[in-house]
Protein backbone atom coordinates (compact mmCIF):
# COMPACT_ATOMS: atom_id res chain seq x y z
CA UNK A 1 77.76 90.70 120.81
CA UNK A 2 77.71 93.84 122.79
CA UNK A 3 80.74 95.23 121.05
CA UNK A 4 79.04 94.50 117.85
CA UNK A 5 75.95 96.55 118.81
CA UNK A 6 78.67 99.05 120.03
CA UNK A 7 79.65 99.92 116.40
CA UNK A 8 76.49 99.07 115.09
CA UNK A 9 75.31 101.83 116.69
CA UNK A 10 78.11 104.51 116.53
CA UNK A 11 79.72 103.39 113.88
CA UNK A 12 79.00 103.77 109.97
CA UNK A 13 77.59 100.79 107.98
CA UNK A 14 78.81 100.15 104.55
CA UNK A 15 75.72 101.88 103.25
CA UNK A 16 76.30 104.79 105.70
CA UNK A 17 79.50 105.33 104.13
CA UNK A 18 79.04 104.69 100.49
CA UNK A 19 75.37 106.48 99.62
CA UNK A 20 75.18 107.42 96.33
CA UNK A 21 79.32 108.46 96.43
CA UNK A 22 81.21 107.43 94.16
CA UNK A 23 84.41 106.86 96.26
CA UNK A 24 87.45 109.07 98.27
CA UNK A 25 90.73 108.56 99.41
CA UNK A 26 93.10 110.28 102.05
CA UNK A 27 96.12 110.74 102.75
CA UNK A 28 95.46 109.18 105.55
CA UNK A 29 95.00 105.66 103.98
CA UNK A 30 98.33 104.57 104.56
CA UNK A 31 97.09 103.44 108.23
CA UNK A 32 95.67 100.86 106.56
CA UNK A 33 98.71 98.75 105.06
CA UNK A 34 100.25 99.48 108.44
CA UNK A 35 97.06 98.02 110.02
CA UNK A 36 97.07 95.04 107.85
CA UNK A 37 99.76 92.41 109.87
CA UNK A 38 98.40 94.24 113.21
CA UNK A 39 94.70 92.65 111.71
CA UNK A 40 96.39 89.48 110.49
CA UNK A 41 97.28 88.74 114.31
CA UNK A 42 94.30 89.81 115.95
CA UNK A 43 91.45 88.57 113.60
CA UNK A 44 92.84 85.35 112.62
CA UNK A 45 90.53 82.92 114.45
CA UNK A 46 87.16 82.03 113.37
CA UNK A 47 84.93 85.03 114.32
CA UNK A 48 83.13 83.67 117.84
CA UNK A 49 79.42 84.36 116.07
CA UNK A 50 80.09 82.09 112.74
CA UNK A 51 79.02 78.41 111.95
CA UNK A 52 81.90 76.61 114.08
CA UNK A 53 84.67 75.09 112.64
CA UNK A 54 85.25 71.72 112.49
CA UNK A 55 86.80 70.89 116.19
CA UNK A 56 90.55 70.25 115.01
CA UNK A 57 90.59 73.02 112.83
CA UNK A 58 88.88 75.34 115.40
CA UNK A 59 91.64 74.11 117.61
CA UNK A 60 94.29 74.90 115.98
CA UNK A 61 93.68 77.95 114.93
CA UNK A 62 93.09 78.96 118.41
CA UNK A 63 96.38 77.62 118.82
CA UNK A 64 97.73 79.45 116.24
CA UNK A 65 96.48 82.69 117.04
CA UNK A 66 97.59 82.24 120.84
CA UNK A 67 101.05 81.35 120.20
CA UNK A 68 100.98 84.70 117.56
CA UNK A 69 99.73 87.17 120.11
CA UNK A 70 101.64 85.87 122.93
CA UNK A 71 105.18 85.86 120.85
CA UNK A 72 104.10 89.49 119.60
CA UNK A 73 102.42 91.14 123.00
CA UNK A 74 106.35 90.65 124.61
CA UNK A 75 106.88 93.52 122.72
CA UNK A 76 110.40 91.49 121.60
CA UNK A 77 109.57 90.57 117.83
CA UNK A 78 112.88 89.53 116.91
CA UNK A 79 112.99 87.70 119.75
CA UNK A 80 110.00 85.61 118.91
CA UNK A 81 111.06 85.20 115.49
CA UNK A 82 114.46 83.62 116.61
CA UNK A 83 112.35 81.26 118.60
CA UNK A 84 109.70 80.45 115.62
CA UNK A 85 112.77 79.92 113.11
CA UNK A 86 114.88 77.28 116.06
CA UNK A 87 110.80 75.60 116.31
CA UNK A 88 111.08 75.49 112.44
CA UNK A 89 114.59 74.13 112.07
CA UNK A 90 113.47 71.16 114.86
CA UNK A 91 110.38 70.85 112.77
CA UNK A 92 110.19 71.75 109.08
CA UNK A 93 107.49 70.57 107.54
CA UNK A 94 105.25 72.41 110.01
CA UNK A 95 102.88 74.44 108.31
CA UNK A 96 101.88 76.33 110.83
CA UNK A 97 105.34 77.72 112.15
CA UNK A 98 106.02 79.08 108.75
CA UNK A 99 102.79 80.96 108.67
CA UNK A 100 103.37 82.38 111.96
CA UNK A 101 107.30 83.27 110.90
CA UNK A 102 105.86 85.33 107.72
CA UNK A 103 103.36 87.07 110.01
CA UNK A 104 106.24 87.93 112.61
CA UNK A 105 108.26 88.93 109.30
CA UNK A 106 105.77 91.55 107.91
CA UNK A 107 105.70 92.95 111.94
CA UNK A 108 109.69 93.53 111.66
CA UNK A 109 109.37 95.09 108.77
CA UNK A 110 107.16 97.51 110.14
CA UNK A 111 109.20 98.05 113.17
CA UNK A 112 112.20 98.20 111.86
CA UNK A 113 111.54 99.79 108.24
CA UNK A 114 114.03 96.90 107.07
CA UNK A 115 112.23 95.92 103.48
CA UNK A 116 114.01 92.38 103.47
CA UNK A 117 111.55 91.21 105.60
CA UNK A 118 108.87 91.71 103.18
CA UNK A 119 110.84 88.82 101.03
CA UNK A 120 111.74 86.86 104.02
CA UNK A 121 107.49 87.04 104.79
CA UNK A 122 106.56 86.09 101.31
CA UNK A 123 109.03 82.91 101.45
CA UNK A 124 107.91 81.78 104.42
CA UNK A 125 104.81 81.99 102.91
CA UNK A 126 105.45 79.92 100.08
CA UNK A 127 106.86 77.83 101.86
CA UNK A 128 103.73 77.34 104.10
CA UNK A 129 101.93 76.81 101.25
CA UNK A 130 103.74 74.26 99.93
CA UNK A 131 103.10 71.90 102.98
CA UNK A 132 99.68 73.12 102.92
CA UNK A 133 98.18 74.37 99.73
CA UNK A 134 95.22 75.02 101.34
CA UNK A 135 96.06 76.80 105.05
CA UNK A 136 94.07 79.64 106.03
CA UNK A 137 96.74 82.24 107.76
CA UNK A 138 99.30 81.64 104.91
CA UNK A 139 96.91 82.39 102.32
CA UNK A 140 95.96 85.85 104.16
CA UNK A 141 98.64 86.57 105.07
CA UNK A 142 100.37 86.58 101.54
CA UNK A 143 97.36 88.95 100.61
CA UNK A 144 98.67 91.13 103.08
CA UNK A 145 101.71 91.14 102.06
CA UNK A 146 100.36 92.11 98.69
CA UNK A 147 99.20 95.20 99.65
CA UNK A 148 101.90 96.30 101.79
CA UNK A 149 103.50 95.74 98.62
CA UNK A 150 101.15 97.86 96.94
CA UNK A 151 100.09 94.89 94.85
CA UNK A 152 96.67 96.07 95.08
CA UNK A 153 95.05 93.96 92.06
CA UNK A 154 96.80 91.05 93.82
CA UNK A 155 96.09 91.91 96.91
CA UNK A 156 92.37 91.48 96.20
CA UNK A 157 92.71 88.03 94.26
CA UNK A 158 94.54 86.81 97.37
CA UNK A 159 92.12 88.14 99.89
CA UNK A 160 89.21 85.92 97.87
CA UNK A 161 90.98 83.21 97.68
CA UNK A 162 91.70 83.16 101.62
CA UNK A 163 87.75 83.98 101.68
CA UNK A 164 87.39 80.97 99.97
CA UNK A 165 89.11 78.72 102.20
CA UNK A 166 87.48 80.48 105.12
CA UNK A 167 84.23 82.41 104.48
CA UNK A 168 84.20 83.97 107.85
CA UNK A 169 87.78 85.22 108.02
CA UNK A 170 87.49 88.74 109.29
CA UNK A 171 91.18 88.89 108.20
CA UNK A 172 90.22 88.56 104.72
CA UNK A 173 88.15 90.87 104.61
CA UNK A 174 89.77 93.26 106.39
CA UNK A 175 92.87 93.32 103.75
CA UNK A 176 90.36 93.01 101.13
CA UNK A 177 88.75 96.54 101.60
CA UNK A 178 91.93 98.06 101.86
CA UNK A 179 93.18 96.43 98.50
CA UNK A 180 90.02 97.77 96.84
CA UNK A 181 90.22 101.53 99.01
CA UNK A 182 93.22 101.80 97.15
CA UNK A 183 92.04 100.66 93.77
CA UNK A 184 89.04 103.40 93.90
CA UNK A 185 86.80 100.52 94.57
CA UNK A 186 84.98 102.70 97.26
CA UNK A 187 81.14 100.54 98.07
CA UNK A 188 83.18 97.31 97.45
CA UNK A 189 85.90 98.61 99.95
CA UNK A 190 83.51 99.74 102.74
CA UNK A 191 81.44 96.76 102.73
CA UNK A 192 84.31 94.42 103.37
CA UNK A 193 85.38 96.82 106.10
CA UNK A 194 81.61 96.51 107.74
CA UNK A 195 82.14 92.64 107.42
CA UNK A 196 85.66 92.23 108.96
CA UNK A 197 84.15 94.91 111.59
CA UNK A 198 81.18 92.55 112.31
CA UNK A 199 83.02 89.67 112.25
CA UNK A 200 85.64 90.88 114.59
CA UNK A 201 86.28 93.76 116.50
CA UNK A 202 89.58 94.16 117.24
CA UNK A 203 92.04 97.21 116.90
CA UNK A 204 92.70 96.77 113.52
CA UNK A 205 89.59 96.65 112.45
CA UNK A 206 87.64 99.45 114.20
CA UNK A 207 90.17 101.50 112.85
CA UNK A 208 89.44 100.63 109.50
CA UNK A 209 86.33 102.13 110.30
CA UNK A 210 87.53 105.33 111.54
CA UNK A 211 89.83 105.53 108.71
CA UNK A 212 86.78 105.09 106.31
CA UNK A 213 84.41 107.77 108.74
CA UNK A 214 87.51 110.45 108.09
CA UNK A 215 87.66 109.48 104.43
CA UNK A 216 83.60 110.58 104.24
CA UNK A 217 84.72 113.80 106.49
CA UNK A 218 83.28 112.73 109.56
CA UNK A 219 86.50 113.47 111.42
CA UNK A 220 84.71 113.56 114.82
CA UNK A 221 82.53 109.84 114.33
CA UNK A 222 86.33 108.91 113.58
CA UNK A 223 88.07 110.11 116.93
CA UNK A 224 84.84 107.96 118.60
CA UNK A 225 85.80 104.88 116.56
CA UNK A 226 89.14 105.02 117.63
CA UNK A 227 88.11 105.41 121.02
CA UNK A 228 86.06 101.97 120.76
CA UNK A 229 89.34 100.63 119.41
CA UNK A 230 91.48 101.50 122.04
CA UNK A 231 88.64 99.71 124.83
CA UNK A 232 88.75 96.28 123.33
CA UNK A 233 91.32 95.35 125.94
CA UNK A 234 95.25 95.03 125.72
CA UNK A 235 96.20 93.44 122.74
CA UNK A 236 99.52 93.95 120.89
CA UNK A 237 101.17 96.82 122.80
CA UNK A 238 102.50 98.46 119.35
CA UNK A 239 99.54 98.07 117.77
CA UNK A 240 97.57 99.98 120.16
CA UNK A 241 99.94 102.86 120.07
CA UNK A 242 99.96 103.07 116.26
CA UNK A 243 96.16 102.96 116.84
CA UNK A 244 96.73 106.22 119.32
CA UNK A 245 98.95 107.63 116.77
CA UNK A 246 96.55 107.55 114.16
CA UNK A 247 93.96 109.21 116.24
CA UNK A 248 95.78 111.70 116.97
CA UNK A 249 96.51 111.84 113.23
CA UNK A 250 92.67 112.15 112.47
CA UNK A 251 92.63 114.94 115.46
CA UNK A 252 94.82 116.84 113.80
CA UNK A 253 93.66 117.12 110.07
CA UNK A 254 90.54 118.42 112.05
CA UNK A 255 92.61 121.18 113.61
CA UNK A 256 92.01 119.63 117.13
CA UNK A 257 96.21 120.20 117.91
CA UNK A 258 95.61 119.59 122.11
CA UNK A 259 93.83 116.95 121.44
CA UNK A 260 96.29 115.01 118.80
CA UNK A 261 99.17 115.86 121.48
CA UNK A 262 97.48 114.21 124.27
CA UNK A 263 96.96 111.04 121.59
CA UNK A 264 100.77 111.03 120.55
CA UNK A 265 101.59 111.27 124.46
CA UNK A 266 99.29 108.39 125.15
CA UNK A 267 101.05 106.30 122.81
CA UNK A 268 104.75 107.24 124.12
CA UNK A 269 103.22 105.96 127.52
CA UNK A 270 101.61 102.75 125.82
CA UNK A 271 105.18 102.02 123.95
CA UNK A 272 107.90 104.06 125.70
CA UNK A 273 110.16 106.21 122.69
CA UNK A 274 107.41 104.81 120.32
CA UNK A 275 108.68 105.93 117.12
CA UNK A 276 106.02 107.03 114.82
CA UNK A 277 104.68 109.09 118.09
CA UNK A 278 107.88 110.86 118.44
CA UNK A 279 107.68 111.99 114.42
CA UNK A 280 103.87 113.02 115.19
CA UNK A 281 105.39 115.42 117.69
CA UNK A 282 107.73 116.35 115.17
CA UNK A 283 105.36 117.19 112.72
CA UNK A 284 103.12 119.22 115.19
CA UNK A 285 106.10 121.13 116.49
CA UNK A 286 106.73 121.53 111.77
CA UNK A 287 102.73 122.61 111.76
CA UNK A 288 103.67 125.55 114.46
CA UNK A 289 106.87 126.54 112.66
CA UNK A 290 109.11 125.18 114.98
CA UNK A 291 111.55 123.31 112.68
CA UNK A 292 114.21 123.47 115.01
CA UNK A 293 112.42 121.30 117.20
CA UNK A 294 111.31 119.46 114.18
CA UNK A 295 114.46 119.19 113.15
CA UNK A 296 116.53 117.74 116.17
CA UNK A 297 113.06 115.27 116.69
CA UNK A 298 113.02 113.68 113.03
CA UNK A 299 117.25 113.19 113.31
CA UNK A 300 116.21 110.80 116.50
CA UNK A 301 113.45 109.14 114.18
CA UNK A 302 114.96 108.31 111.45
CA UNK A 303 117.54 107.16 113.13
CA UNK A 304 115.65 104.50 114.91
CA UNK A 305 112.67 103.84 112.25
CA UNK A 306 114.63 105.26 108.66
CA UNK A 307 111.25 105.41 106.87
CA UNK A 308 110.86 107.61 103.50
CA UNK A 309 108.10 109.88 104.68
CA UNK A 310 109.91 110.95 107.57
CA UNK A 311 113.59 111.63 105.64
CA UNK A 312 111.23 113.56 103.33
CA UNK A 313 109.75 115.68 106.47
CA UNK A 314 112.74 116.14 107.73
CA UNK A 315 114.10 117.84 104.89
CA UNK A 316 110.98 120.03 104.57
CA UNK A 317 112.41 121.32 108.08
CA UNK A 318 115.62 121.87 106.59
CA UNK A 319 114.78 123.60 104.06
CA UNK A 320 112.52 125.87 106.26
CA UNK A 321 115.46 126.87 108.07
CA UNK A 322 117.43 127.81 105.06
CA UNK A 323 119.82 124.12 105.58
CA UNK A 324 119.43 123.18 101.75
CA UNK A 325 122.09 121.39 101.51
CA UNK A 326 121.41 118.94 104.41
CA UNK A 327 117.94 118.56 102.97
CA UNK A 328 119.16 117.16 100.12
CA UNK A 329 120.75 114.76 101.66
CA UNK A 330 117.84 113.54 103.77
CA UNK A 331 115.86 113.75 100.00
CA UNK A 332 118.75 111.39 98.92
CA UNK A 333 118.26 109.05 101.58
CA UNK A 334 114.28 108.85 101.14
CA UNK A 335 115.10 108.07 97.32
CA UNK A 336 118.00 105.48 98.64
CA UNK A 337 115.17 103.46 101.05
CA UNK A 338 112.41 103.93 98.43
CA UNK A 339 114.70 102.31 95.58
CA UNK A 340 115.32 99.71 98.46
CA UNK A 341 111.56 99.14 98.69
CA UNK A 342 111.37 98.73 94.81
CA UNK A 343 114.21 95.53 95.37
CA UNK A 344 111.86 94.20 97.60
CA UNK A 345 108.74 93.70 95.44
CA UNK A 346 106.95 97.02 96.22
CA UNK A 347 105.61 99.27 93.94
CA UNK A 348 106.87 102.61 94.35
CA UNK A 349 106.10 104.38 91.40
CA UNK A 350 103.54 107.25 93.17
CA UNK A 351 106.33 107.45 96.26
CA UNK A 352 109.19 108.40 93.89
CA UNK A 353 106.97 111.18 92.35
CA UNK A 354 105.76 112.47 95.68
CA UNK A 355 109.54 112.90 96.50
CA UNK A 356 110.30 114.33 93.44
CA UNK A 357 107.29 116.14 93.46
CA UNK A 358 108.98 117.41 97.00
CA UNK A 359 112.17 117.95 96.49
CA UNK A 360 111.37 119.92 93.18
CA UNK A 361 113.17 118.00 91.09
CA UNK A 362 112.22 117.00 87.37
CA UNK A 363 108.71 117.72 86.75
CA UNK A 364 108.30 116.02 83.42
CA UNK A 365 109.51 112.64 85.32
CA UNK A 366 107.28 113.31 88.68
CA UNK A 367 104.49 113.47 86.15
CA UNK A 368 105.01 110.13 84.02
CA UNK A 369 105.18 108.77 87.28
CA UNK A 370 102.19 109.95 89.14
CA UNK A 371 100.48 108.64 86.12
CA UNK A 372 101.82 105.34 85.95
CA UNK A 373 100.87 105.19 90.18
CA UNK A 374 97.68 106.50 89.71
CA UNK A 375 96.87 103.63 86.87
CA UNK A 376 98.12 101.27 89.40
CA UNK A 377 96.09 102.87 92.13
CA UNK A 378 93.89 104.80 91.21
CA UNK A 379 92.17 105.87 94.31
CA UNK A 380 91.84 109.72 95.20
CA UNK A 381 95.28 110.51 96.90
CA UNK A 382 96.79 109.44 93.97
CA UNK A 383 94.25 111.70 91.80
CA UNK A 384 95.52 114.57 94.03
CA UNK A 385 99.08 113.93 93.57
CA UNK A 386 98.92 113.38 89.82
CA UNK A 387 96.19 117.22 90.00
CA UNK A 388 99.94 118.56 91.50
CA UNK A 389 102.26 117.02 89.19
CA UNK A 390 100.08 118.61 86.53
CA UNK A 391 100.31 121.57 88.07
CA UNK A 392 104.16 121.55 88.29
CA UNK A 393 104.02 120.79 84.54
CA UNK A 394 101.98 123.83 83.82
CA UNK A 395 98.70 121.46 82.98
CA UNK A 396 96.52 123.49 84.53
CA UNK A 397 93.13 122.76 83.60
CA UNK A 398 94.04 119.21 83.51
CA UNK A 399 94.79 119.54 87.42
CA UNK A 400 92.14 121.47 88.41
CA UNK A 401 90.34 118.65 87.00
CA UNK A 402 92.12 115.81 88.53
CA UNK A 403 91.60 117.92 91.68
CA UNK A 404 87.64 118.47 91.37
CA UNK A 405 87.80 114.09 91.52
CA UNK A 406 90.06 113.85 94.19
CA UNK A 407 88.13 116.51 97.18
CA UNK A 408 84.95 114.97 95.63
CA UNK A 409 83.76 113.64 98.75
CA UNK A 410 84.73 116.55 100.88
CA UNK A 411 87.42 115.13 103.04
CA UNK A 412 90.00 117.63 104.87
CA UNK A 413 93.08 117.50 102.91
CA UNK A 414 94.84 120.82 103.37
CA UNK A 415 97.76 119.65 100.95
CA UNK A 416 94.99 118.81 98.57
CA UNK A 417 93.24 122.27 99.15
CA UNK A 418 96.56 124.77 98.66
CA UNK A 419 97.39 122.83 95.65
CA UNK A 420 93.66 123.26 94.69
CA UNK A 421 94.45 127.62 95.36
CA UNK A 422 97.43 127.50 93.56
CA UNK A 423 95.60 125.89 90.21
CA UNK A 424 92.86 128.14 90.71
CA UNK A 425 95.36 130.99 90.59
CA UNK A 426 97.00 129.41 87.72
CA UNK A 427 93.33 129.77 85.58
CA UNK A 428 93.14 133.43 86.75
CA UNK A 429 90.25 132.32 89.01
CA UNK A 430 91.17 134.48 92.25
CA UNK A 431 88.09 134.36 94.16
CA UNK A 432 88.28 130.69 94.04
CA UNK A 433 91.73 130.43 94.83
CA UNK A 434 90.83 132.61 97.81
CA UNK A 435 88.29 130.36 98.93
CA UNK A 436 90.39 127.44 98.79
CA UNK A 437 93.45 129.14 100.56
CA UNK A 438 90.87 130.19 103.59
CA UNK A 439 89.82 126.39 103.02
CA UNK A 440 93.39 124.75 104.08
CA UNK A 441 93.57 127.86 106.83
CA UNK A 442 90.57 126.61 108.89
């Protein structure tokens, strides 16, 4: 257990994290429903410390998990999803095969930014779960897929349910804190993070940890945590470089810019052209106020990897260089994929007002729905972007509010803090607004 004592002893515990808090969020969060299929194939089999299985069902979910990391660690998904769906047409009532073709499903989705494959997961799922109401790996893996979905509610009555079947599925767990992170559900959220941390370390779930050490600002425990992550041996290639990415993420909130560029780097060498790396670079090269850069780096990204966030950053850039009219096309196309997403079974209710929210479009609608998200969700990035919409709406007091909830916990959000100085300027309180504007300049 030495890599248990490892985090034991640099890592928080759930207590550690939760005190007498009441809960936080960041920004940062969204690590988490990209973690969630890289924790579904690394934390599958029965943690090596728990009351063994019996001997065929300890078998084959060894088996299981095997064949899953050796189809994924090719670093050819669609590869091994051809060959899973030719096993599956030789053999259809196998259970197994369709659990491991939804898992390979939610990883294509996240390669590719293709939303179908969220549907194309859940049905193999079903479908799993038809030959086998009871199987372990479909059943967490559909409470995955729940939260990528933002299905949080769901999410959570899944991950029990798997828990059921399997009491010691770090998997579970794992999903299950970041279904309740997202509902505001803080203690309940870090203690199943502890758990699927005790019960496994892998990658995905030490970094579930250093999410939840940056969400209590303790940015620098964090960067350690990650560092664990990235020595518990090879793993899924991608994974690890999202894991890099994400460091260099945390690095960077913390205004440690060499250090995030080394991280982004690290992951370009782990994955070459690793996509999420290249828009990190992007967005460091946007932090300096070089958007031409930025510009001719997000064009590449979202050409390969057409995700929302990064359409929306790239028309930031745009718009920085005076381009409006190409920005609103890239705002277009982030409304175009996010409407996609909604086709797809994901909630996207507290996306669509962050773009509008960005693009300055209708205030009135970004508010009704940052309220309906935040209802949904109502963890403390959602707080801050409903404190904004306020704002925008010319609800100031309301905001400032909203805001005092959402940097309760005193994590580094410098979004969060300017739109904190602009409220404060709003109430005529310019000393505070001061404070806060030096706050998001440190």
């Amino acid at each position: 257990m030495r890599k248990l004592q490892l985090i034991a002893a640099t890592a928080v515990t759930a207590s550690m994290l939760v005190g007498s808090l009441g809960g936080v969020h960041v920004a940062a969060a969204a690590s988490n429903h990209a973690l969630a299929t890289a924790t579904v194939a690394a934390a599958v089999a029965p943690a090596r410390d728990a009351t063994p299985a019996p001997a065929d069902d300890a078998q084959v979910s060894t088996e299981l998990l095997d064949d899953l990391l050796t189809g994924l660690a090719s670093g050819d998904t669609a590869g091994y999803v051809d060959d899973l769906e030719r096993r599956i047409a030789e053999e259809p009532a196998a259970a197994d095969l369709q659990a491991l073709l939804g898992l390979s499903y939610q990883q294509l989705a996240r390669e590719t930014a293709d939303p179908s494959y969220y549907s194309r997961a859940g049905a193999a799922y079903v479908r799993a779960q038809a030959l086998d109401p009871a199987h372990p790996i479909a059943a967490t893996g559909q409470a995955s897929l729940s939260v990528i979905r933002h299905q949080f509610s769901r999410g959570v009555e899944l991950a029990n349910r798997a828990l059921a079947l399997t009491p010691d599925n770090a998997t579970a767990y794992a999903v299950l804190g970041d279904a309740l992170l997202e509902l505001g559900r803080y203690e309940q959220a870090f203690r199943a993070i502890e758990t699927a941390a005790e019960l496994s370390p892998t990658v995905g779930t030490y970094a579930r940890v250093a999410n939840a050490r940056e969400l209590v600002g303790r940015p620098r425990a964090a960067l350690t945590t990650v560092g664990l992550a990235l020595q518990l041996g090879r793993g899924v290639p991608e994974h690890r470089a999202w894991t890099l990415v994400e460091g260099g993420n945390i690095a960077l909130r913390a205004g440690k810019e060499k250090k995030a560029a080394r991280m982004y780097r690290r992951a370009l060498r782990e994955v070459p052209g690793y996509t999420h790396a290249r828009a990190a670079l992007a967005a460091l090269a946007a932090s300096r106020g070089n958007y031409r850069e930025a510009v001719r780096e997000y064009r590449r990204v979202t050409k390969r990897l057409p995700l929302p966030a990064y359409f929306i950053a790239l028309a930031r850039s745009r718009d920085a260089l005076g381009l409006h009219e190409q920005a609103a096309a890239a705002f277009e196309r982030a409304e175009a994929i996010i409407r996609s997403q909604t086709a797809n079974g994901v909630h996207t209710e507290l996306a669509l007002a962050e773009l509008s929210l960005a693009r300055g479009g209708n205030p009135g609608k970004a508010l009704a729905l940052a309220r309906k998200g935040f209802r949904a969700a109502p963890n403390t990035g959602a707080e801050a972007t409903l404190a904004h919409a306020l704002f925008q709406n010319g609800q100031c007091r309301r905001a400032r509010a909203h805001s005092i909830r959402s940097l309760r916990l005193g994590t580094r959000n410098v979004a969060a803090f300017e739109h904190r100085s602009s409220i404060e300027t709003c109430l005529g309180n310019d000393r505070a607004a001061a404070e806060w504007f030096e706050r998001a300049r440190a």
